[in-house]
C-alpha atoms as a PDB file:
ATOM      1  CA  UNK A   1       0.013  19.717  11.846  1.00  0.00           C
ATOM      2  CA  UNK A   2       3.186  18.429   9.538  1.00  0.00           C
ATOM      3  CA  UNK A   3       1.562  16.071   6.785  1.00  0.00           C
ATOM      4  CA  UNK A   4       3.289  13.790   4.260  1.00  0.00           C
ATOM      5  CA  UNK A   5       4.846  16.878   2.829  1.00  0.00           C
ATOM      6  CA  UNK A   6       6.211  17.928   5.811  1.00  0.00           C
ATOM      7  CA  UNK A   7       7.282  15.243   7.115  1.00  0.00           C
ATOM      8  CA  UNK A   8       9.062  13.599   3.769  1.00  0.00           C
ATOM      9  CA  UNK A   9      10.948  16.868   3.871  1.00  0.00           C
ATOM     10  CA  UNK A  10      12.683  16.770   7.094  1.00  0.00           C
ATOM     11  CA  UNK A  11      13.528  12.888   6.583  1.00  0.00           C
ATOM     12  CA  UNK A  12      15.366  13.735   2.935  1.00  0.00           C
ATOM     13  CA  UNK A  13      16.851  16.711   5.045  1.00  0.00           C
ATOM     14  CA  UNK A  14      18.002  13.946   7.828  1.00  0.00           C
ATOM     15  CA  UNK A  15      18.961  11.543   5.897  1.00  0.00           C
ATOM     16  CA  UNK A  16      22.464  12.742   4.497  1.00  0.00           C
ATOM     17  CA  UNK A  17      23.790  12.725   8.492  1.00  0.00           C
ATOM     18  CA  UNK A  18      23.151   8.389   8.459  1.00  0.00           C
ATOM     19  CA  UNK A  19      24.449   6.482   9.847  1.00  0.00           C
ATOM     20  CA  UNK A  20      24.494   8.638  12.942  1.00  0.00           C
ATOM     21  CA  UNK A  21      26.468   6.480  15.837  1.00  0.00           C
ATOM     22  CA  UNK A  22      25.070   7.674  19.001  1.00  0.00           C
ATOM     23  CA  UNK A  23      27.694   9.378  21.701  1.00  0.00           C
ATOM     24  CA  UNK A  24      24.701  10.329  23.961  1.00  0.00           C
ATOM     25  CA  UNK A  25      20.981  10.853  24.566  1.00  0.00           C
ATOM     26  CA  UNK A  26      19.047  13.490  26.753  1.00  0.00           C
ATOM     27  CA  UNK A  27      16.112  13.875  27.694  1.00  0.00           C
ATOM     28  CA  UNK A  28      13.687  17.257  28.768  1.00  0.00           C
ATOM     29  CA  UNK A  29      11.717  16.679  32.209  1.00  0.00           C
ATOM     30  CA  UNK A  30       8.454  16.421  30.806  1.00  0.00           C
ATOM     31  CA  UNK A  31       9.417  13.608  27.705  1.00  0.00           C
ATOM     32  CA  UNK A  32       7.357  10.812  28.897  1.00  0.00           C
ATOM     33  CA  UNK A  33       4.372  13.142  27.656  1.00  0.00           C
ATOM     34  CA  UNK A  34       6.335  12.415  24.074  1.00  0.00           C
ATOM     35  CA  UNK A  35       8.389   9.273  24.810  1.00  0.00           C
ATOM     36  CA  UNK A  36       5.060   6.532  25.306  1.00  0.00           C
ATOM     37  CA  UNK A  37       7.298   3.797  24.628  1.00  0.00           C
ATOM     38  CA  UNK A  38      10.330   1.863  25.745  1.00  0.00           C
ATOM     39  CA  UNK A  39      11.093  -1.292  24.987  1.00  0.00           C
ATOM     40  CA  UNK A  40      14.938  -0.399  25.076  1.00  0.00           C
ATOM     41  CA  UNK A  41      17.375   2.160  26.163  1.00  0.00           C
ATOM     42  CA  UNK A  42      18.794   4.287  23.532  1.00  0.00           C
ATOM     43  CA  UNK A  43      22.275   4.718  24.228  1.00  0.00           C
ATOM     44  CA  UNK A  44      25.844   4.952  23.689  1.00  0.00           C
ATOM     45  CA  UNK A  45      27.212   2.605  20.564  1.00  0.00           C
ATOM     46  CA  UNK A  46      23.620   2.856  18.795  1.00  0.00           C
ATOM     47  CA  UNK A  47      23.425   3.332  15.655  1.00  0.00           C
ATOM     48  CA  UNK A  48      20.496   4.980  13.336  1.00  0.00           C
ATOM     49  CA  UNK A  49      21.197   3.591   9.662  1.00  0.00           C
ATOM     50  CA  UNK A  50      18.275   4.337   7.907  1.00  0.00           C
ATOM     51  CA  UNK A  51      15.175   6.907   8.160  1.00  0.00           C
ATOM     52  CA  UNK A  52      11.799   6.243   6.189  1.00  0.00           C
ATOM     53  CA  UNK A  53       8.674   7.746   6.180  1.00  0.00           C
ATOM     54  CA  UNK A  54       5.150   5.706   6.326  1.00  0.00           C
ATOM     55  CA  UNK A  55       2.352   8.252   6.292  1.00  0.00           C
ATOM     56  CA  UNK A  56       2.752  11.718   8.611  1.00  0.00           C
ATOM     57  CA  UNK A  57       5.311   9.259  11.141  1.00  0.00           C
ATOM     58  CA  UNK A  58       9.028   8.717  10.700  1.00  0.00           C
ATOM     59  CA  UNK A  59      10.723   5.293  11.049  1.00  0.00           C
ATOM     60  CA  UNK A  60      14.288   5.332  12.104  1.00  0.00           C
ATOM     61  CA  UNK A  61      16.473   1.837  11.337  1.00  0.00           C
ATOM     62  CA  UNK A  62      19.034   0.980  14.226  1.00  0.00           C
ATOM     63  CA  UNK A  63      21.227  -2.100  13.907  1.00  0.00           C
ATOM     64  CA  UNK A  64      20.414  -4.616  15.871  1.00  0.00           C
ATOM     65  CA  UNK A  65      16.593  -4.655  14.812  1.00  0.00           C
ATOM     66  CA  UNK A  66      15.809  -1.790  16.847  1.00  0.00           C
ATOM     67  CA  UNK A  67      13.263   1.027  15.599  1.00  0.00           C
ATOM     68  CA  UNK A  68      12.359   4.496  16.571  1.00  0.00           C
ATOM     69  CA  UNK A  69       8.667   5.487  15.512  1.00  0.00           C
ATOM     70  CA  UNK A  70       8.637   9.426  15.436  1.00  0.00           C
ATOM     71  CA  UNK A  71       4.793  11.186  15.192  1.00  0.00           C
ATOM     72  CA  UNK A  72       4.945  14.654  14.681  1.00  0.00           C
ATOM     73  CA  UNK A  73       1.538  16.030  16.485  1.00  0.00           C
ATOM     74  CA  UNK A  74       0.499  18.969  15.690  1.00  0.00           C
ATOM     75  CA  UNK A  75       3.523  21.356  16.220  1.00  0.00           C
ATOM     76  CA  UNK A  76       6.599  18.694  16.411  1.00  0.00           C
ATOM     77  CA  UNK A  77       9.545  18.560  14.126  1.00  0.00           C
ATOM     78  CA  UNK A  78      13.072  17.480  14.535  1.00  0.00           C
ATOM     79  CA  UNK A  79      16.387  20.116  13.888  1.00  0.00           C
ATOM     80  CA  UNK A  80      19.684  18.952  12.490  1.00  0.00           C
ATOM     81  CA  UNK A  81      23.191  21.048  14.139  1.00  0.00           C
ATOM     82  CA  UNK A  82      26.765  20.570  14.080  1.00  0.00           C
ATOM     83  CA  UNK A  83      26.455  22.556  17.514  1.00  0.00           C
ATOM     84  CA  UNK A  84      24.477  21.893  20.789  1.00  0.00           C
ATOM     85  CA  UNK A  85      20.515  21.794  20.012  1.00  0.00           C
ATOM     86  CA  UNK A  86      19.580  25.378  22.864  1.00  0.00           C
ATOM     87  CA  UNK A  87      16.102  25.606  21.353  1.00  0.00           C
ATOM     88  CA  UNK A  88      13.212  25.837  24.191  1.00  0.00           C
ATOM     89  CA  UNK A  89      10.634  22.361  23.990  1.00  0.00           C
ATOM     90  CA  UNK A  90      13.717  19.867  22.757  1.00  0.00           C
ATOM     91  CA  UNK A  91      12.416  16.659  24.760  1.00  0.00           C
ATOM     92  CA  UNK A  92      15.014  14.310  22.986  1.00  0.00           C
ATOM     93  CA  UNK A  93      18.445  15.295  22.051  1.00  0.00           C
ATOM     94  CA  UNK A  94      20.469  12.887  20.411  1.00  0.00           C
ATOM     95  CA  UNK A  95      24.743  13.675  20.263  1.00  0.00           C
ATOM     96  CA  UNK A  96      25.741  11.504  17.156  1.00  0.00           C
ATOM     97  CA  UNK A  97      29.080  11.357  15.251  1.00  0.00           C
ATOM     98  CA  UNK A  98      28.710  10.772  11.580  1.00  0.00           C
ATOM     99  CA  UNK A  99      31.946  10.939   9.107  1.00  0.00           C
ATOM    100  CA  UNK A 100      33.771  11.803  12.087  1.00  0.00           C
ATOM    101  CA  UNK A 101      31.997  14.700  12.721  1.00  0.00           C
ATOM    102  CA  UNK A 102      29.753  15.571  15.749  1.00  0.00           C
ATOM    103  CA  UNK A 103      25.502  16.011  14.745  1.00  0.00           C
ATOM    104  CA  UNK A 104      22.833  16.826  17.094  1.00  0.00           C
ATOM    105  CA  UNK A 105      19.111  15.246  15.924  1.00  0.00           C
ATOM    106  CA  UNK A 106      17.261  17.224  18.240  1.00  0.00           C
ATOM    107  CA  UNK A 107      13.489  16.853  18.357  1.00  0.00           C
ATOM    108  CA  UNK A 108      11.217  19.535  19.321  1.00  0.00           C
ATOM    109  CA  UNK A 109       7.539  20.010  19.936  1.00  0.00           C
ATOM    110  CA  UNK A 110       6.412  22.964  21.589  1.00  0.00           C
ATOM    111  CA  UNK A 111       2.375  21.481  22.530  1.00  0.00           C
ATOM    112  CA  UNK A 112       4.006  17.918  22.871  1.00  0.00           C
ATOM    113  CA  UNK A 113       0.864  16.214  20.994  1.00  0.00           C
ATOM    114  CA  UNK A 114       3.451  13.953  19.201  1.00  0.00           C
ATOM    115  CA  UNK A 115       4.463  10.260  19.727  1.00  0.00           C
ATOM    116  CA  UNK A 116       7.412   8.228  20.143  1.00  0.00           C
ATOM    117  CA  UNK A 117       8.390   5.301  20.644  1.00  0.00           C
ATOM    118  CA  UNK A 118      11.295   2.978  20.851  1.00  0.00           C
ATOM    119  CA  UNK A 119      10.112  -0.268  20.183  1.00  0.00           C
ATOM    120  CA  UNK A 120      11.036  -3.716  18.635  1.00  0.00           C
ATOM    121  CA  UNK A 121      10.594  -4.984  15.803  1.00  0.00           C
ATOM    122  CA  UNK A 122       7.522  -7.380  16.845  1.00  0.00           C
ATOM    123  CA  UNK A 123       5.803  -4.289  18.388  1.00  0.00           C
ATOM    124  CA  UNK A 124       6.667  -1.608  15.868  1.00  0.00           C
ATOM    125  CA  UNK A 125       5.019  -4.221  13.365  1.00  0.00           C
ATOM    126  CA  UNK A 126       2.114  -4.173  15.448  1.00  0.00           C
ATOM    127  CA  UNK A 127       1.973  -0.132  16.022  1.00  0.00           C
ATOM    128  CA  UNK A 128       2.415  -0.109  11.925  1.00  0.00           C
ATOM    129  CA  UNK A 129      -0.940  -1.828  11.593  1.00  0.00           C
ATOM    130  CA  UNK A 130      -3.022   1.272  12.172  1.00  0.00           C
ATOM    131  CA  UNK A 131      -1.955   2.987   8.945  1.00  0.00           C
ATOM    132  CA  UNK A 132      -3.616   2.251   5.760  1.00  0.00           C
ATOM    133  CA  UNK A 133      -1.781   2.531   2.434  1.00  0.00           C
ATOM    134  CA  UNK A 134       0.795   5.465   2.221  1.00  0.00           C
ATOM    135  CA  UNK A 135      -0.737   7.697  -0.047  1.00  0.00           C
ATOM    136  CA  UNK A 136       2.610   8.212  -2.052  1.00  0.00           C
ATOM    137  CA  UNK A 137       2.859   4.708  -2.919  1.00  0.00           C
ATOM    138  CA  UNK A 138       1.436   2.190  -5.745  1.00  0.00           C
ATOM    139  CA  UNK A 139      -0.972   0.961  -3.300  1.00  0.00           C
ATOM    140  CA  UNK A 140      -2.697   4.309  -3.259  1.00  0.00           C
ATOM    141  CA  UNK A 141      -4.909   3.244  -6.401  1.00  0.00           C
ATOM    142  CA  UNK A 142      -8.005   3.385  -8.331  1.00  0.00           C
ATOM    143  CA  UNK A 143      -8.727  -0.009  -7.306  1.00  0.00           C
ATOM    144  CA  UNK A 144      -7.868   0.486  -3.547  1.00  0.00           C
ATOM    145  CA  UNK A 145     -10.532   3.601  -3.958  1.00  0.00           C
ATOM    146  CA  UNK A 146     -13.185   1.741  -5.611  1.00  0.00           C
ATOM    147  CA  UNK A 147     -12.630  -0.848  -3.250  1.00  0.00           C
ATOM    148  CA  UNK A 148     -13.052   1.689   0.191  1.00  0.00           C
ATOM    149  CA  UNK A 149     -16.470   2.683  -2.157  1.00  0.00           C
ATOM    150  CA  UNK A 150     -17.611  -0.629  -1.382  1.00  0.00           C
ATOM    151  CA  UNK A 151     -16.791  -1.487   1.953  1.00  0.00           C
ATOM    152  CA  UNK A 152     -17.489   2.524   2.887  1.00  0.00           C
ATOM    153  CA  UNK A 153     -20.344   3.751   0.430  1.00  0.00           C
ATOM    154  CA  UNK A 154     -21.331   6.302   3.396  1.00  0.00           C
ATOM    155  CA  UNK A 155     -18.550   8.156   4.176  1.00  0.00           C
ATOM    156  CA  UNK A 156     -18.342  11.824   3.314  1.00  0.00           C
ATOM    157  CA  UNK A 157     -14.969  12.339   0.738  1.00  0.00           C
ATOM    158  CA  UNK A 158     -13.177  14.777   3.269  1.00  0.00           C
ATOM    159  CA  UNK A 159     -13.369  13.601   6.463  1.00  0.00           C
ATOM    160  CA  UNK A 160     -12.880   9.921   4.705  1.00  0.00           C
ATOM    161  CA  UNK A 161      -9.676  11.425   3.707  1.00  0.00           C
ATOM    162  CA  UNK A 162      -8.218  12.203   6.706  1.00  0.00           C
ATOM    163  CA  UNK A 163      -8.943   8.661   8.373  1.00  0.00           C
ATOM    164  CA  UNK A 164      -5.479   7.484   8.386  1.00  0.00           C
ATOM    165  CA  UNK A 165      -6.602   3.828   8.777  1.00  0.00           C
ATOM    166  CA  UNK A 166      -7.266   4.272   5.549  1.00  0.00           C
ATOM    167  CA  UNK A 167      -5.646   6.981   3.926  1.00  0.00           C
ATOM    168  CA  UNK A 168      -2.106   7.586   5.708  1.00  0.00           C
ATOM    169  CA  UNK A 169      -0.307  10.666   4.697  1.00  0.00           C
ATOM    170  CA  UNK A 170      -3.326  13.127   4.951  1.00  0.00           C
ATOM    171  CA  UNK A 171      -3.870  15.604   6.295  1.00  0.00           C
ATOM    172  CA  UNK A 172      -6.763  18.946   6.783  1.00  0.00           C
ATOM    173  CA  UNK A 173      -4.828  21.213   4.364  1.00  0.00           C
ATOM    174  CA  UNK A 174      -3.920  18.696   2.031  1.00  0.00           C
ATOM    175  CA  UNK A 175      -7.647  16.812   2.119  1.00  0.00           C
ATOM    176  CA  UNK A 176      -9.374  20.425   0.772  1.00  0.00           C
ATOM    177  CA  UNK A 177      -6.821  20.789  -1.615  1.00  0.00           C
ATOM    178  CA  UNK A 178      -7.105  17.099  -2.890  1.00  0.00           C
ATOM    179  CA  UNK A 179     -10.913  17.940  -3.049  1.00  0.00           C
ATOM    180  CA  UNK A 180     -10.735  21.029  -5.200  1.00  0.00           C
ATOM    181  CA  UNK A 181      -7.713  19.862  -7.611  1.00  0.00           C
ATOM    182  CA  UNK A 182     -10.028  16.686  -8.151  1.00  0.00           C
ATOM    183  CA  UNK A 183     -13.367  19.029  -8.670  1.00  0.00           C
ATOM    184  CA  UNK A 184     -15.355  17.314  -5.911  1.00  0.00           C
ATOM    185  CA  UNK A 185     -17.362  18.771  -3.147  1.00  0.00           C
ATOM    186  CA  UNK A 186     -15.689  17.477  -0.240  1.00  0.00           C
ATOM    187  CA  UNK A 187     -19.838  16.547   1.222  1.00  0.00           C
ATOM    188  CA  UNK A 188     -19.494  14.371  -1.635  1.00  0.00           C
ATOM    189  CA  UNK A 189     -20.087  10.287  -0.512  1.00  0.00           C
ATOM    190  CA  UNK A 190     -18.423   7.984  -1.415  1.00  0.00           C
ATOM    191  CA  UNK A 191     -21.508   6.133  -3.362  1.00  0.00           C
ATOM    192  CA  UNK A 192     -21.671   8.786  -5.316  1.00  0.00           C
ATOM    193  CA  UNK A 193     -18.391   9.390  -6.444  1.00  0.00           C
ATOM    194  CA  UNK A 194     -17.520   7.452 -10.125  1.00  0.00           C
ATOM    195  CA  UNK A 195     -14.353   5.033 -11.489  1.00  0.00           C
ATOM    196  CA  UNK A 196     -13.657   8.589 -13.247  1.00  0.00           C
ATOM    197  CA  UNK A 197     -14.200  10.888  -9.729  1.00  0.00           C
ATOM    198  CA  UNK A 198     -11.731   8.361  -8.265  1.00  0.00           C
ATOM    199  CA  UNK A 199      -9.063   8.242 -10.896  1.00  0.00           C
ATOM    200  CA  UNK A 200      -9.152  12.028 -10.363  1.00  0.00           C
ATOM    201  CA  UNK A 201      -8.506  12.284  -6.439  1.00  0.00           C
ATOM    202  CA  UNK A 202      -5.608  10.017  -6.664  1.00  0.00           C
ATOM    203  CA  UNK A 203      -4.225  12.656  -9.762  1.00  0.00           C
ATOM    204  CA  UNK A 204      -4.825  15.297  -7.488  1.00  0.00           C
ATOM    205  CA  UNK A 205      -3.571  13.549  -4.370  1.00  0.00           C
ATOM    206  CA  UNK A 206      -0.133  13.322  -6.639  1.00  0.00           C
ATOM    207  CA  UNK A 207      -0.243  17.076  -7.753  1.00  0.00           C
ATOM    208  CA  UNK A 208      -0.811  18.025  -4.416  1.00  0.00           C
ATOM    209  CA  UNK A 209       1.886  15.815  -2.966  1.00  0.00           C
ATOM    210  CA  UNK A 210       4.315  16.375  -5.896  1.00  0.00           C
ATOM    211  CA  UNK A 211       3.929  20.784  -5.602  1.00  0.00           C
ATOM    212  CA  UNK A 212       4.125  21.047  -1.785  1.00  0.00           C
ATOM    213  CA  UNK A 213       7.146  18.468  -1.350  1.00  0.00           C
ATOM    214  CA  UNK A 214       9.057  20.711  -4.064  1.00  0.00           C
ATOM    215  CA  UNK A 215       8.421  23.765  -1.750  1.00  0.00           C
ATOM    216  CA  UNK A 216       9.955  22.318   1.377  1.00  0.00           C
ATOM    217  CA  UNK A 217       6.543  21.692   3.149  1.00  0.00           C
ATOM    218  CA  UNK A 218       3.492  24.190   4.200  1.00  0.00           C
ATOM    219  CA  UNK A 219       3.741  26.426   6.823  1.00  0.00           C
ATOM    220  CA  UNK A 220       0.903  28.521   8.522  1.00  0.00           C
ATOM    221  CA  UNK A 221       1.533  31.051  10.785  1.00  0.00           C
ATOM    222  CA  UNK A 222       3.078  29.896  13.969  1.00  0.00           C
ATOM    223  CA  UNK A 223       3.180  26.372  12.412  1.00  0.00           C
ATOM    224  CA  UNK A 224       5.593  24.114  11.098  1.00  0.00           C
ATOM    225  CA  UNK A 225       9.602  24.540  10.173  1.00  0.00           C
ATOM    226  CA  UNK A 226      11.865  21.916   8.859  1.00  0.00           C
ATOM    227  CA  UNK A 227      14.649  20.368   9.969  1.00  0.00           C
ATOM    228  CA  UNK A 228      16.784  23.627   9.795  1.00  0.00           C
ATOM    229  CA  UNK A 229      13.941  25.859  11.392  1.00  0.00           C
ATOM    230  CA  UNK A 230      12.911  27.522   8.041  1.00  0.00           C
ATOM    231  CA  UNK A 231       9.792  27.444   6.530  1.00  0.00           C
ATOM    232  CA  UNK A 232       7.866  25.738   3.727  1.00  0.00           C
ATOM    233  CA  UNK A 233       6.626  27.851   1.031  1.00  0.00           C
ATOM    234  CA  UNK A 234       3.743  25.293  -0.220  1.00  0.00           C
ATOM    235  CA  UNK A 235       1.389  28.345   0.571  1.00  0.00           C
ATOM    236  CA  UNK A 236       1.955  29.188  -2.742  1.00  0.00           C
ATOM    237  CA  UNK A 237       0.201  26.290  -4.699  1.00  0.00           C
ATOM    238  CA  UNK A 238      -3.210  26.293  -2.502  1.00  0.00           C
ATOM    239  CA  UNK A 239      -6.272  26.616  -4.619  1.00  0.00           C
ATOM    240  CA  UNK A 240      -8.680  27.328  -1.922  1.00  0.00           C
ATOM    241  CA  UNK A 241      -7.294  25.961   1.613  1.00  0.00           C
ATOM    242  CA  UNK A 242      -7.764  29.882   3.770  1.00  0.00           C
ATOM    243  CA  UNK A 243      -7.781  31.030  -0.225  1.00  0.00           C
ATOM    244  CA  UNK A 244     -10.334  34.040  -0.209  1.00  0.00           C
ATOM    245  CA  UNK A 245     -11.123  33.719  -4.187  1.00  0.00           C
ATOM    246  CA  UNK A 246     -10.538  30.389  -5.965  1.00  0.00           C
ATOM    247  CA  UNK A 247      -7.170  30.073  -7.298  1.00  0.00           C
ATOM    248  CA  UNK A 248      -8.516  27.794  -9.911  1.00  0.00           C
ATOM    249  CA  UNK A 249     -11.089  29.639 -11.325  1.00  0.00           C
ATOM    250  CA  UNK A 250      -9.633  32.690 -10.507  1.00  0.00           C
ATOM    251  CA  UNK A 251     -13.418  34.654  -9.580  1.00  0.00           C
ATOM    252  CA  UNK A 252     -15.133  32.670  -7.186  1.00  0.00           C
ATOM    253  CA  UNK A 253     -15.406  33.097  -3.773  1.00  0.00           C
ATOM    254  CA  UNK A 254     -14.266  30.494  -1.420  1.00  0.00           C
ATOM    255  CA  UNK A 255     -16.836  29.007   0.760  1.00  0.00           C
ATOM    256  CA  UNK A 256     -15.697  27.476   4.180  1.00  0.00           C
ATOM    257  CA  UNK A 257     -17.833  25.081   6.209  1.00  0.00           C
ATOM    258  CA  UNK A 258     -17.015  22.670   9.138  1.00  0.00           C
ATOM    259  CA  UNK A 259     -17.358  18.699   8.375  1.00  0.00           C
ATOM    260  CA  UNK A 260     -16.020  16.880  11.630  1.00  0.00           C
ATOM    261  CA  UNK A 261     -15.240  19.486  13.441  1.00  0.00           C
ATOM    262  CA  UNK A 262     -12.423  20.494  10.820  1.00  0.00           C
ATOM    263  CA  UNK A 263     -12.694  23.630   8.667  1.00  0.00           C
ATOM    264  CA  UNK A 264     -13.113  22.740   4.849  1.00  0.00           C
ATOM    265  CA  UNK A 265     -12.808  25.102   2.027  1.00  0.00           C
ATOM    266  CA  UNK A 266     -14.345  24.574  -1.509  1.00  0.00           C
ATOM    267  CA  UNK A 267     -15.005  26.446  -4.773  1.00  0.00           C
ATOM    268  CA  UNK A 268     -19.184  26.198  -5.306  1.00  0.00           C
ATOM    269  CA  UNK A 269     -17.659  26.630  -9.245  1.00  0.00           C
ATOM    270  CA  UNK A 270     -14.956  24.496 -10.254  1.00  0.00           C
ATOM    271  CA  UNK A 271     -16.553  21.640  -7.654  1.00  0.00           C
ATOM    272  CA  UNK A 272     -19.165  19.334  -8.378  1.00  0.00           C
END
């Protein structure tokens, strides 16, 4: 599934075609499993002026206070091309001019587990209230985590992290990595973790972030690919995350359990 890193890098890679003025729009048969919601048409004479990113979802700015909110599932992404967008599982293809020349966005999701929706700006306000603090930003702080210790003393670190509720941006790769950079047992509570534990996941959370973004993104096998269908190569800087020895430590072997229902890797050495 695309996570922050992902998903930041295929809105810097869309963002040099803005603004895109919309010639067209088309749609696959089987959309509405992606499109959920329309509160307008988009059409003709649009145009998108801005793209941003809040958590794993993509916010594209239209004039006229319309928004698009774009959620990537598990397998989505969008393609940039100055030709026709061909590729099998495009469900929205949008024929733009920008600088006078002809783009396709073209966004394509071969399990269709993503979201979007076309919404106003009362309801995408409303939709936005489900994410908790973009883990990117200044809000993503040592107070914001002592704070969650508080209000959440019982929940286990790695599953916490992927609540996006709370912790938008997250995702499974990125939440063992965060763990292990941070030296934490991801079984670790909450109550248990100190003002020092938490200083150290948000460092890691920005090492993490910071490494993977620079490499265009992770991709597994069969998994994600950017905006011009090539891969990430964040691979590279896991630690432990389908590691068989500890990258950190460089000798221990990497132990793999399940915490809600989502495979979690750890070093038993460099985690406490």
């Amino acid at each position: 599934m695309p996570e922050l890193p992902e998903v930041e890098t295929i809105k810097s890679q869309l963002t040099p075609y803005l603004p895109l003025e919309v010639d067209s729009v088309t749609y696959s048969d089987v959309s509405d499993g992606v499109v959920k919601d329309k509160d307008y048409a988009l059409t003709k004479g649009d145009v998108i002026e801005k793209i941003s990113r809040q958590g794993k979802v993509l916010r594209f700015f239209l004039k006229n206070d319309k928004r698009i909110i774009s959620g990537l599932g598990m397998s989505g992404s969008w393609r940039i091309s100055k030709t026709k967008i061909t590729e099998k599982h495009t469900h929205v293809l949008i024929k733009g001019k920008h600088d006078n020349e002809i783009v396709y966005f073209g966004y394509i999701d071969p399990r269709r587990f993503g979201n979007m929706h076309f919404f106003n700006l009362e309801n995408e306000a409303k939709w936005l209230t489900r994410l908790g603090p973009d883990v990117s930003s200044d809000d993503f702080n040592v107070d914001y985590l002592l704070h969650l210790k508080k209000i959440r003393p019982e929940k286990v670190l790695k599953p916490f992290l992927l609540e996006q509720n709370f912790f938008a941006g997250i995702g499974n790769y990125m939440a063992s990595e965060i763990c292990a950079r941070a030296g934490l047992r991801p079984t670790r509570k909450m109550k248990t973790l100190t003002k020092a534990d938490l200083e150290n996941v948000i460092k890691a959370t920005k090492l993490v972030l910071d490494d993977t973004i620079k490499t265009g993104g992770t991709t597994f096998s069969g998994g994600y690919q950017d905006a011009y269908g090539d891969k990430g190569e964040g691979v590279k800087n896991l630690v432990v995350f389908y590691q068989k020895t500890c990258r950190m430590c460089q000798k221990t072997e990497v132990k793999k359990i399940v915490l809600a229902t989502r495979g979690t890797y750890y070093c038993p050495h460099c985690q406490k």
